[in-house]
Each structure stands twice: as structure tokens, then as C-alpha cells.
PDB file of N, CA and C in Angstrom:
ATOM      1  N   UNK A   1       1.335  -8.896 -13.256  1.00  0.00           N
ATOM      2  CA  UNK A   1       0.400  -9.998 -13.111  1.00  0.00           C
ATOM      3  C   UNK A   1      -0.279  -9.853 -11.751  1.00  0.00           C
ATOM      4  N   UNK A   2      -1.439  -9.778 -11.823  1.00  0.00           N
ATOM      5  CA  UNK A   2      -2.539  -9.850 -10.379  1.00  0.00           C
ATOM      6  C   UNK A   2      -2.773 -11.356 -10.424  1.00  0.00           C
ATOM      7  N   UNK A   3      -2.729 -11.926  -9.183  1.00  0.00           N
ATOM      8  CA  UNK A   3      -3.429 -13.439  -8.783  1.00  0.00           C
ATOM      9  C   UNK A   3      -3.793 -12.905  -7.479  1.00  0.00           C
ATOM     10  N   UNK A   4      -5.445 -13.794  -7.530  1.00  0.00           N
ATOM     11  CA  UNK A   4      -6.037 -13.767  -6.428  1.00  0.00           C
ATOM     12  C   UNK A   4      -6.149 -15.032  -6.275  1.00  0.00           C
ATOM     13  N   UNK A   5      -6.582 -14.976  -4.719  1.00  0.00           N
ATOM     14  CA  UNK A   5      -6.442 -16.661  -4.013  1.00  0.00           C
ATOM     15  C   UNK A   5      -8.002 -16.755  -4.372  1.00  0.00           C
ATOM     16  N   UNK A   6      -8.149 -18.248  -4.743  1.00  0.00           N
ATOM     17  CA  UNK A   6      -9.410 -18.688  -4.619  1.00  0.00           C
ATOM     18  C   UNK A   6     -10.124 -19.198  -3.278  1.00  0.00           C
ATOM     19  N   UNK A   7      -9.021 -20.364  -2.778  1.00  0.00           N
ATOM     20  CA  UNK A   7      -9.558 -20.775  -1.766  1.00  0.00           C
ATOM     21  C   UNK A   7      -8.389 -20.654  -0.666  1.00  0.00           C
ATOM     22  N   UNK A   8      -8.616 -20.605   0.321  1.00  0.00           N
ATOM     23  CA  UNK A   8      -7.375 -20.035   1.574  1.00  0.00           C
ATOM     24  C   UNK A   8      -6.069 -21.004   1.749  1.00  0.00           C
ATOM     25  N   UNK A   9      -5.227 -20.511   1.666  1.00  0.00           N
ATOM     26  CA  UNK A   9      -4.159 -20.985   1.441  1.00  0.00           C
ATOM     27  C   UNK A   9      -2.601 -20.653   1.549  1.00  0.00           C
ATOM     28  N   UNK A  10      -1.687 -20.900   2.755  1.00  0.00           N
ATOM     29  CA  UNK A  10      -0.310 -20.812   3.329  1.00  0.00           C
ATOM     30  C   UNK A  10       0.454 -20.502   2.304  1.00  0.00           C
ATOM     31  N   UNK A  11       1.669 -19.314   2.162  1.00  0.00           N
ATOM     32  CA  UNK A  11       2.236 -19.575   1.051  1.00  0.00           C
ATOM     33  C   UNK A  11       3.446 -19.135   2.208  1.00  0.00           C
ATOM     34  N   UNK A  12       4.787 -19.519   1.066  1.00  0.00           N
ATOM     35  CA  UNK A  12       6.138 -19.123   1.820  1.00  0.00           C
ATOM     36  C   UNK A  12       6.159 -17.597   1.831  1.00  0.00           C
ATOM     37  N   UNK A  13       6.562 -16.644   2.685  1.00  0.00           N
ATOM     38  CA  UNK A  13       7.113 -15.278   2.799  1.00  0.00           C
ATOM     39  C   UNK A  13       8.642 -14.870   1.986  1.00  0.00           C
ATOM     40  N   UNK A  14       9.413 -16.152   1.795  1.00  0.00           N
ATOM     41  CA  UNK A  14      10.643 -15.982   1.532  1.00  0.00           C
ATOM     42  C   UNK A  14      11.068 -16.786   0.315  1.00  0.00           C
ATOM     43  N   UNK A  15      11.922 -16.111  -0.245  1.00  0.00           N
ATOM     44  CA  UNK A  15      12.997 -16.728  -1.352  1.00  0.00           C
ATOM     45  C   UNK A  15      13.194 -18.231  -0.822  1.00  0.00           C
ATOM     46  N   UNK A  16      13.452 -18.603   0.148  1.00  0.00           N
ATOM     47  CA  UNK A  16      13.805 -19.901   1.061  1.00  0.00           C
ATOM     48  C   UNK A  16      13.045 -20.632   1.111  1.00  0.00           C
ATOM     49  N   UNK A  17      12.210 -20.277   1.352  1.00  0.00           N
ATOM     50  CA  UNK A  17      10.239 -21.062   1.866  1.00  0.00           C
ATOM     51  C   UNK A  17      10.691 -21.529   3.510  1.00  0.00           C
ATOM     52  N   UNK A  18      11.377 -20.436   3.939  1.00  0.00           N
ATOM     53  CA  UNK A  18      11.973 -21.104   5.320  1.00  0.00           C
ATOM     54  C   UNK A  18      11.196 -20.398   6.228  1.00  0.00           C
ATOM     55  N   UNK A  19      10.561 -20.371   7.311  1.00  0.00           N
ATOM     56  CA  UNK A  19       9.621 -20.044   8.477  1.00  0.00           C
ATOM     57  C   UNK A  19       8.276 -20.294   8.138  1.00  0.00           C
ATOM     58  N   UNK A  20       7.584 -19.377   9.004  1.00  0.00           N
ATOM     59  CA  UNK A  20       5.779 -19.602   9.058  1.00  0.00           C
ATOM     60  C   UNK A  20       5.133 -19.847   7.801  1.00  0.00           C
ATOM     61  N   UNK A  21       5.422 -18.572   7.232  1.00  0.00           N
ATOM     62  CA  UNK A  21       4.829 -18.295   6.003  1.00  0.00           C
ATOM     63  C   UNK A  21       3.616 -17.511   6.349  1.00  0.00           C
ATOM     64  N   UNK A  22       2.987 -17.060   5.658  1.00  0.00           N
ATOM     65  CA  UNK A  22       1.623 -16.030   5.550  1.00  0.00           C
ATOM     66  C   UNK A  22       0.158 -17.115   4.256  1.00  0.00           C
ATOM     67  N   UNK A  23      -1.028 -17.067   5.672  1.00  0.00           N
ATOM     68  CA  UNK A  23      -2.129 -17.258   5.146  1.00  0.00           C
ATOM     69  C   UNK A  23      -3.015 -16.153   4.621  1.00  0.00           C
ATOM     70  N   UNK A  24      -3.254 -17.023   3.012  1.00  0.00           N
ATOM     71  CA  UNK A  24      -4.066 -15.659   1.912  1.00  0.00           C
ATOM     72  C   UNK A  24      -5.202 -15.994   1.916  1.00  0.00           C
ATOM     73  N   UNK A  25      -6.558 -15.463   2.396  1.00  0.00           N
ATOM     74  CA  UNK A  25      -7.689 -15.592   1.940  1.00  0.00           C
ATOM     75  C   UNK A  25      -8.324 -15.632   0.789  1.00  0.00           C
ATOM     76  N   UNK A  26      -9.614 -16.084   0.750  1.00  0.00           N
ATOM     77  CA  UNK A  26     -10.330 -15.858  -0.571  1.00  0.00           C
ATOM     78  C   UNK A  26     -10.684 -14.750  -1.202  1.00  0.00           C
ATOM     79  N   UNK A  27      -9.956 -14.572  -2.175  1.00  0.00           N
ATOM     80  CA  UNK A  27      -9.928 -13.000  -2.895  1.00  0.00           C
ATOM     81  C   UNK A  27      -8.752 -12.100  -2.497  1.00  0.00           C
ATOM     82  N   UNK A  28      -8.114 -12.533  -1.367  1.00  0.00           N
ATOM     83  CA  UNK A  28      -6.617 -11.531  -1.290  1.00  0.00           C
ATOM     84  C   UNK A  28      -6.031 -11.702  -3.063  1.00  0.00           C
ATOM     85  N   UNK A  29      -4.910 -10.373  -2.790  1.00  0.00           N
ATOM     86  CA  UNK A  29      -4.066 -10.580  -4.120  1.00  0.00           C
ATOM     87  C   UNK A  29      -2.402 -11.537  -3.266  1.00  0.00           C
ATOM     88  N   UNK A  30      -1.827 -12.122  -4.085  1.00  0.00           N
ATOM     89  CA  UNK A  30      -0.614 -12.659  -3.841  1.00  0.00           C
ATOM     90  C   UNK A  30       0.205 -11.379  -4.532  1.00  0.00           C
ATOM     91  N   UNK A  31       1.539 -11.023  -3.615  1.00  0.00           N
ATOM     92  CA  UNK A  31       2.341 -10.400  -4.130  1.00  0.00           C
ATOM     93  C   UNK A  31       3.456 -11.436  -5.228  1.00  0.00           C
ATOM     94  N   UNK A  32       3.102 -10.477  -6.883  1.00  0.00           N
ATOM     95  CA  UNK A  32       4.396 -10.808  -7.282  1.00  0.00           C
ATOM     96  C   UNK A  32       5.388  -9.702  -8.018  1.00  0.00           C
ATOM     97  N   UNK A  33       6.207  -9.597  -6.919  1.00  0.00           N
ATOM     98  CA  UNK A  33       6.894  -8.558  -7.375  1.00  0.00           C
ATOM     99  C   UNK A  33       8.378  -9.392  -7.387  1.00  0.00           C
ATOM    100  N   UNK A  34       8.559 -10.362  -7.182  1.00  0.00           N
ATOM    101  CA  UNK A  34      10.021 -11.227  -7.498  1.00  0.00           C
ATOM    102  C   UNK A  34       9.660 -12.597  -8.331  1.00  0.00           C
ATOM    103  N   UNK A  35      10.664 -12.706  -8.390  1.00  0.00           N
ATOM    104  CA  UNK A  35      10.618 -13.983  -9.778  1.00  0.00           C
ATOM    105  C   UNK A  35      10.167 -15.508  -8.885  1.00  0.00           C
ATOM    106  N   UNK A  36      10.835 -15.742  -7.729  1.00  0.00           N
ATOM    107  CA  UNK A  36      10.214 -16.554  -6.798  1.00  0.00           C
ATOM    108  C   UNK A  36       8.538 -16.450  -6.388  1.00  0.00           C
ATOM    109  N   UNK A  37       8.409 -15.496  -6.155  1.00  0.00           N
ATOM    110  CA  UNK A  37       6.747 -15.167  -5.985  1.00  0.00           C
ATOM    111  C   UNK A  37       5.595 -15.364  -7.341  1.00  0.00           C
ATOM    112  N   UNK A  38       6.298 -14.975  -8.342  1.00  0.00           N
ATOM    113  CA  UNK A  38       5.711 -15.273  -9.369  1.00  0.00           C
ATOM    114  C   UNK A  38       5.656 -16.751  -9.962  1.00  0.00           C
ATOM    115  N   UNK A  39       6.453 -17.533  -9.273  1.00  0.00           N
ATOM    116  CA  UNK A  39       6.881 -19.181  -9.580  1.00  0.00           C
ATOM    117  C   UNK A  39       5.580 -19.793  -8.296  1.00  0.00           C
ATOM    118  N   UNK A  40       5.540 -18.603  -7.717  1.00  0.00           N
ATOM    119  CA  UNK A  40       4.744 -19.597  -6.444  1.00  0.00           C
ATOM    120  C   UNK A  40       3.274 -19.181  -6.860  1.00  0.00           C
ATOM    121  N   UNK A  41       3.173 -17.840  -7.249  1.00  0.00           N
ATOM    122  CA  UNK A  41       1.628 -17.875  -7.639  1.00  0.00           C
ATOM    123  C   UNK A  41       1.306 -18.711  -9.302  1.00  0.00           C
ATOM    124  N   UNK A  42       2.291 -18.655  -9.738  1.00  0.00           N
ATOM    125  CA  UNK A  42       2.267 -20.067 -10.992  1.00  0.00           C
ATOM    126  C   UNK A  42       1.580 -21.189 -10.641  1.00  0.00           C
ATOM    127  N   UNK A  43       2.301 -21.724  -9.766  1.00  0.00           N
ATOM    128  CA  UNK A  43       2.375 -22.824  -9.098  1.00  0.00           C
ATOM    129  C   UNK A  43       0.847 -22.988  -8.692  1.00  0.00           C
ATOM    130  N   UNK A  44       0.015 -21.858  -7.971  1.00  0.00           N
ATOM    131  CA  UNK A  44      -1.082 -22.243  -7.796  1.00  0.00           C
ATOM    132  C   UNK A  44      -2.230 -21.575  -8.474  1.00  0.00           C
ATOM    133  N   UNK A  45      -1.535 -20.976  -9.427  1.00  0.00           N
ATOM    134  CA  UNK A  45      -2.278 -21.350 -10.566  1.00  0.00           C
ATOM    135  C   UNK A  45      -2.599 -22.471 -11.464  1.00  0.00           C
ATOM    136  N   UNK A  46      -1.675 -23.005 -11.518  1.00  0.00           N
ATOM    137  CA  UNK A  46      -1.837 -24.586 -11.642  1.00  0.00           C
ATOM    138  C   UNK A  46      -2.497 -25.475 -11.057  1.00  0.00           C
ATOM    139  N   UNK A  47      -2.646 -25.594  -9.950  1.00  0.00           N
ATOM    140  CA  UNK A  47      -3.256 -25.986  -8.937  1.00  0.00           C
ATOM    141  C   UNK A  47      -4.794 -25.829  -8.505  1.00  0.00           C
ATOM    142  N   UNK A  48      -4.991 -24.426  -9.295  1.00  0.00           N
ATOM    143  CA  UNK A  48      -6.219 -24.535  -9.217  1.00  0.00           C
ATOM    144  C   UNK A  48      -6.773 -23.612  -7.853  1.00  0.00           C
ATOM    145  N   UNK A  49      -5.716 -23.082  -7.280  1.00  0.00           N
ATOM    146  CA  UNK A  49      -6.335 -22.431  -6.095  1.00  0.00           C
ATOM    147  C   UNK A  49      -6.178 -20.915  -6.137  1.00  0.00           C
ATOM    148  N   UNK A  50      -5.202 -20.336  -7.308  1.00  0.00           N
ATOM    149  CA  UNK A  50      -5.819 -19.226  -7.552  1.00  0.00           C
ATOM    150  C   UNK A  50      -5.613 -18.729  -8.903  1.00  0.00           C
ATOM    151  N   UNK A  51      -6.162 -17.378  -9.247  1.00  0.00           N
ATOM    152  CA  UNK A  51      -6.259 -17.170 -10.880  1.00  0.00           C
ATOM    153  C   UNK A  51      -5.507 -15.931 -10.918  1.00  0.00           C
ATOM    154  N   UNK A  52      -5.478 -16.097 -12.319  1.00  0.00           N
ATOM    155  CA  UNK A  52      -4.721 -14.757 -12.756  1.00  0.00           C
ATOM    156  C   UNK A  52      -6.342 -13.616 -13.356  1.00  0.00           C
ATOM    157  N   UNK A  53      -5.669 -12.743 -12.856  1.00  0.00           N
ATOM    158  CA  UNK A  53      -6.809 -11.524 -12.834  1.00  0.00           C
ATOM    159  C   UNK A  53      -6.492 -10.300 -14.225  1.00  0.00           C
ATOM    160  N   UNK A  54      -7.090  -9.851 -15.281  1.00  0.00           N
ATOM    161  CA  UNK A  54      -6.641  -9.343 -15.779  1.00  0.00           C
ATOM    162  C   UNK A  54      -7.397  -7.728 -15.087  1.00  0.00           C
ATOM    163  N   UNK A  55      -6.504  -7.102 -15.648  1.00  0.00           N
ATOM    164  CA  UNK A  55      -7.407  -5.108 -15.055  1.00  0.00           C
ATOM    165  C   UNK A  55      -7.161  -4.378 -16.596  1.00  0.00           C
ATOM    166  N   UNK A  56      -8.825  -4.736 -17.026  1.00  0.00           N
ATOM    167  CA  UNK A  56      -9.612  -3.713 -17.616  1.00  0.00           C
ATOM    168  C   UNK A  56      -9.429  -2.126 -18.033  1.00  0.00           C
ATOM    169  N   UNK A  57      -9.045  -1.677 -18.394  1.00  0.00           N
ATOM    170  CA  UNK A  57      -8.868  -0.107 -18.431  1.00  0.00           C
ATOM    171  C   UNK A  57     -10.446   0.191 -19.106  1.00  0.00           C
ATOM    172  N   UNK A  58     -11.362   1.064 -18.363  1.00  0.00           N
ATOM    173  CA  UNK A  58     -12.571   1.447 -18.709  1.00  0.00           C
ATOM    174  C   UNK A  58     -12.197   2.406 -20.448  1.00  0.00           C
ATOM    175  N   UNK A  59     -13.476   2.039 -20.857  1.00  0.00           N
ATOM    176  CA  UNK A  59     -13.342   2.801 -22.161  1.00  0.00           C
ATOM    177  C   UNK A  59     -13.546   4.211 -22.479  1.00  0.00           C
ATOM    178  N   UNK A  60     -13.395   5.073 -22.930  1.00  0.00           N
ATOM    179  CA  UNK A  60     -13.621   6.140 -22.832  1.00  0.00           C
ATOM    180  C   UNK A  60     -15.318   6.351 -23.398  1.00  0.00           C
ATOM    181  N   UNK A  61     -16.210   6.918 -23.013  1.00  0.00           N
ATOM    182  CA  UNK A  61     -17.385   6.808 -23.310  1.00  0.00           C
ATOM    183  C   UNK A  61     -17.890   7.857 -24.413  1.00  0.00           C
ATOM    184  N   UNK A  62     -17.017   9.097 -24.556  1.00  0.00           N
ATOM    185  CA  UNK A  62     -17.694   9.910 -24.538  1.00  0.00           C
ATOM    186  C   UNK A  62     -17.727  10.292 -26.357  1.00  0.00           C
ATOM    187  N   UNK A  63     -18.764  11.036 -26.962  1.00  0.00           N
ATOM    188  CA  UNK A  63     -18.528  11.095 -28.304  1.00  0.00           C
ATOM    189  C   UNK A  63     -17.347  12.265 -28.607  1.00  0.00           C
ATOM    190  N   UNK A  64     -16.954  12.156 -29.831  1.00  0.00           N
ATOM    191  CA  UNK A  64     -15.929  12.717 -30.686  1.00  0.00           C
ATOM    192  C   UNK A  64     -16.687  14.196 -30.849  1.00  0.00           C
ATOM    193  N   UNK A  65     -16.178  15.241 -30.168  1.00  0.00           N
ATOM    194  CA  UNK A  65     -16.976  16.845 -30.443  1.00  0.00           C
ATOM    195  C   UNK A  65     -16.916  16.613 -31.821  1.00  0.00           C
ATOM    196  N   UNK A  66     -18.169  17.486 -32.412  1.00  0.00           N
ATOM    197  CA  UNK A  66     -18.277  17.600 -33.422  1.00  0.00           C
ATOM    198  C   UNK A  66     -17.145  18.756 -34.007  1.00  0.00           C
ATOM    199  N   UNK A  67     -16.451  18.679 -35.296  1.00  0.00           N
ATOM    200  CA  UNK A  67     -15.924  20.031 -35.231  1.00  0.00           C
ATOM    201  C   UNK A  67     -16.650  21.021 -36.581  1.00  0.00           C
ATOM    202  N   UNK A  68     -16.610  21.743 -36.471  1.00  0.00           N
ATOM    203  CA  UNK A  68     -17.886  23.198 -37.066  1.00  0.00           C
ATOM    204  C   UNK A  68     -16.495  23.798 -38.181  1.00  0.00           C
ATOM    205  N   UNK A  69     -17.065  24.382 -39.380  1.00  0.00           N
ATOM    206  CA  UNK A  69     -16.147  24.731 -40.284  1.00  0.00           C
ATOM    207  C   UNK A  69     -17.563  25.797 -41.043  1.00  0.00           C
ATOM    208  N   UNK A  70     -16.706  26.982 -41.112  1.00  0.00           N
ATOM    209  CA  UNK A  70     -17.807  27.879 -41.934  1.00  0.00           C
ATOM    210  C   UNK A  70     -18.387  27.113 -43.087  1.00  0.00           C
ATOM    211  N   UNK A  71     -19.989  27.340 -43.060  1.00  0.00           N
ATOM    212  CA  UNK A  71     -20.830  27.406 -44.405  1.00  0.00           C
ATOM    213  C   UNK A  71     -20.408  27.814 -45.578  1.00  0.00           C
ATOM    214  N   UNK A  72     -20.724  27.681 -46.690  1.00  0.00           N
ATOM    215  CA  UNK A  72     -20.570  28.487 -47.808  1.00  0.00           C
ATOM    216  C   UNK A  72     -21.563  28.370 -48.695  1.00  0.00           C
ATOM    217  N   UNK A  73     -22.067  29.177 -49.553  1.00  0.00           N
ATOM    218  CA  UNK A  73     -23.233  29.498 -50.709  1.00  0.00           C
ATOM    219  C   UNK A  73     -22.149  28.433 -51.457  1.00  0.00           C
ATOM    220  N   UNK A  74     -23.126  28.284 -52.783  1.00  0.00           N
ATOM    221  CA  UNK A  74     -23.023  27.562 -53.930  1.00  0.00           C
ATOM    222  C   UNK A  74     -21.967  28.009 -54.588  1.00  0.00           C
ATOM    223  N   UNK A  75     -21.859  29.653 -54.477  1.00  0.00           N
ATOM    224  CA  UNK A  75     -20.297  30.363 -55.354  1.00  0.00           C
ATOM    225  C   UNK A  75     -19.465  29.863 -54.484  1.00  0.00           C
ATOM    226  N   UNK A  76     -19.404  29.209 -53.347  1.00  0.00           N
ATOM    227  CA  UNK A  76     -17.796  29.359 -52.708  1.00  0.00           C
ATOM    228  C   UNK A  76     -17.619  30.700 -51.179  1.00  0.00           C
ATOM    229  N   UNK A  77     -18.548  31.652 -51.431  1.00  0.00           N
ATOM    230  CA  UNK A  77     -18.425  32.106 -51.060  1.00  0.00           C
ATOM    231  C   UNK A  77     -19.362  32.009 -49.222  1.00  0.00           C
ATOM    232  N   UNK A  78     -18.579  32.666 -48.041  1.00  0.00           N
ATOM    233  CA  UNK A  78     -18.984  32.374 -46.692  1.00  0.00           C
ATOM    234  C   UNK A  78     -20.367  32.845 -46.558  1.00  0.00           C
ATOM    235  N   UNK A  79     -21.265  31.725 -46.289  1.00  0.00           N
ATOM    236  CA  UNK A  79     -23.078  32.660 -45.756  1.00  0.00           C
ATOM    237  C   UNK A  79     -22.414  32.987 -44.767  1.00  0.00           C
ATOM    238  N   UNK A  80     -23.752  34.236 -44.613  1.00  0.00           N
ATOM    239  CA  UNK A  80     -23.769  35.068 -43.345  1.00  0.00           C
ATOM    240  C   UNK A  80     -24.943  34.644 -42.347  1.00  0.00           C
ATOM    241  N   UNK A  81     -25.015  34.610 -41.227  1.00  0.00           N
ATOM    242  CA  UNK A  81     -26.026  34.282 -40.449  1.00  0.00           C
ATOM    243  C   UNK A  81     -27.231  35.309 -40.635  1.00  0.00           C
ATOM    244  N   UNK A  82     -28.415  34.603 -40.856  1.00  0.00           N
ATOM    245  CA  UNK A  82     -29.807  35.098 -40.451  1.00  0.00           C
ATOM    246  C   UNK A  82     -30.460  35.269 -39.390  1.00  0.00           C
ATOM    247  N   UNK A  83     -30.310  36.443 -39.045  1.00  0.00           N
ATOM    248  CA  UNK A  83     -30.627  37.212 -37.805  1.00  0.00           C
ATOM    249  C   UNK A  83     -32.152  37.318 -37.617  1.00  0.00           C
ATOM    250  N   UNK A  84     -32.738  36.533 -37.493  1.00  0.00           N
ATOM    251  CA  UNK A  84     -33.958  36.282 -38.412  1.00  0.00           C
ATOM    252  C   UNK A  84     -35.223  35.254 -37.212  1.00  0.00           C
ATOM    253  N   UNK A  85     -33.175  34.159 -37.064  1.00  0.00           N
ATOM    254  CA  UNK A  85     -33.476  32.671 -36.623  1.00  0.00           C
ATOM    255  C   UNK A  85     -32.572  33.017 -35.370  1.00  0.00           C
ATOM    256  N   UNK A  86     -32.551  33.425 -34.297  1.00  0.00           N
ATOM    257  CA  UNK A  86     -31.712  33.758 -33.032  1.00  0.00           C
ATOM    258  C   UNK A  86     -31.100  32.064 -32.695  1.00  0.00           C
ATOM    259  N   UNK A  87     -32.163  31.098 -32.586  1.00  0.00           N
ATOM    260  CA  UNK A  87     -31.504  30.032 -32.234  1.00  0.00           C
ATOM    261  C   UNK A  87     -30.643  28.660 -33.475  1.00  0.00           C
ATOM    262  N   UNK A  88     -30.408  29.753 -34.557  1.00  0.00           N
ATOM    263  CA  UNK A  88     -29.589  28.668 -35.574  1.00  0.00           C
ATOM    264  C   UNK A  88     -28.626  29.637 -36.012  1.00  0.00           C
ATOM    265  N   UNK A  89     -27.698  29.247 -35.934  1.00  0.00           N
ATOM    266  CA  UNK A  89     -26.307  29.903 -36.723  1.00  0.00           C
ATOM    267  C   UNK A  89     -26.081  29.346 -37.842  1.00  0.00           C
ATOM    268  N   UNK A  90     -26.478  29.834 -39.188  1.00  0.00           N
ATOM    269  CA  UNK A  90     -26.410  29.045 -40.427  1.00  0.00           C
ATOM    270  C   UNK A  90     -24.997  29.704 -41.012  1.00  0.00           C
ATOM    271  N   UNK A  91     -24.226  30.816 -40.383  1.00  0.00           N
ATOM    272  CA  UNK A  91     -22.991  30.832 -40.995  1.00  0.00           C
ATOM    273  C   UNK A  91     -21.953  29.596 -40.924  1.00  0.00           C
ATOM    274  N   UNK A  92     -22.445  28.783 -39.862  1.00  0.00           N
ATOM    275  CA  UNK A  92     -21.809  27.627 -39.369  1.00  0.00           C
ATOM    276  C   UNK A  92     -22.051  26.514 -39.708  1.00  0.00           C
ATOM    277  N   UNK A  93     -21.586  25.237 -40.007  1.00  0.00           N
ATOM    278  CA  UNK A  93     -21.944  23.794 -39.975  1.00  0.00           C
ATOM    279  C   UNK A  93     -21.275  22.548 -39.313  1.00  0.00           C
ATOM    280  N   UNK A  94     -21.749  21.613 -38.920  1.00  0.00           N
ATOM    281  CA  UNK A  94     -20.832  20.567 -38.410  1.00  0.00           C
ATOM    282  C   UNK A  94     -20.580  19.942 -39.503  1.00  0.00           C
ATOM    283  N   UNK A  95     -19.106  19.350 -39.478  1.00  0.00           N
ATOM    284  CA  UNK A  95     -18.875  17.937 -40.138  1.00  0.00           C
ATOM    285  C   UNK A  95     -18.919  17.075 -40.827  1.00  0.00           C
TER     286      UNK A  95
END
């Protein structure tokens, strides 16, 4: 879970909530890596002073290669390329 602070705001450092504590700015992340920390960024999530952030994994953009499987004539049997046409390989086809 990511929470960022909305608006600035003291939180406890400790399991205890005993000393100073540490001030989080707007847009810091709150650490929750213990079950107490996660009760405290709850807490102000509730509150309204900060949110839970989700992280996106970008999509992959790119197209599916085409994959190519020999031609064949009408018998079944493999065409041969026409040497004819330098820039088309008709022994070949996509997909």
C-alpha cells in the first residue's frame, strides 16, 4: 500500500507514538511497512489527509509480430518465389 500525505502533517515514528515524531509533507509517501504504520496511515486516510495511491504497471504497447508460414498453390503444394518481384517474397505469407 502507497499513501501519500495530502496536507502536512506530524505522525508518530514509533510502535509507542512516544517522542517527536516526524513531519510529512504534501505528497511525501508514509512508510507502511508494519502493521502499526499501516493503522496510522488508515487512520488518515480516514481523515481525509492522505490517500491511498495505486501504481499502474504501463501496458505493453507493442503489436503481436506477425508470424509467416510458407505459401502454398491450390494442390497443397509450397510456391516458389518470383524472382521477378525482388521486393515481395510470395513463397511466404503472414497469418
Amino acid at each position: 500500500m502507497v499513501v501519500k500525505v495530502l496536507q502536512s502533517v506530524k505522525v508518530a515514528t514509533n510502535k509507542e507514538g512516544i517522542g517527536s515524531g516526524k513531519r510529512y509533507a504534501v505528497g511525501e509517501e508514509l512508510p507502511t511497512d508494519e502493521d502499526w504504520q499501516k493503522q496510522i496511515a488508515q487512520n488518515l486516510i480516514d481523515a481525509g489527509i492522505a490517500e491511498e495511491t495505486k501504481i499502474v504497471k504501463p501496458q505493453e504497447t507493442k503489436a503481436p509480430a506477425k508470424k509467416k508460414k510458407r505459401a502454398k498453390n491450390d494442390d497443397g503444394t509450397f510456391k516458389a518465389d518470383d524472382k521477378s518481384t525482388p521486393n515481395v517474397n510470395e513463397a511466404w505469407e503472414t497469418k
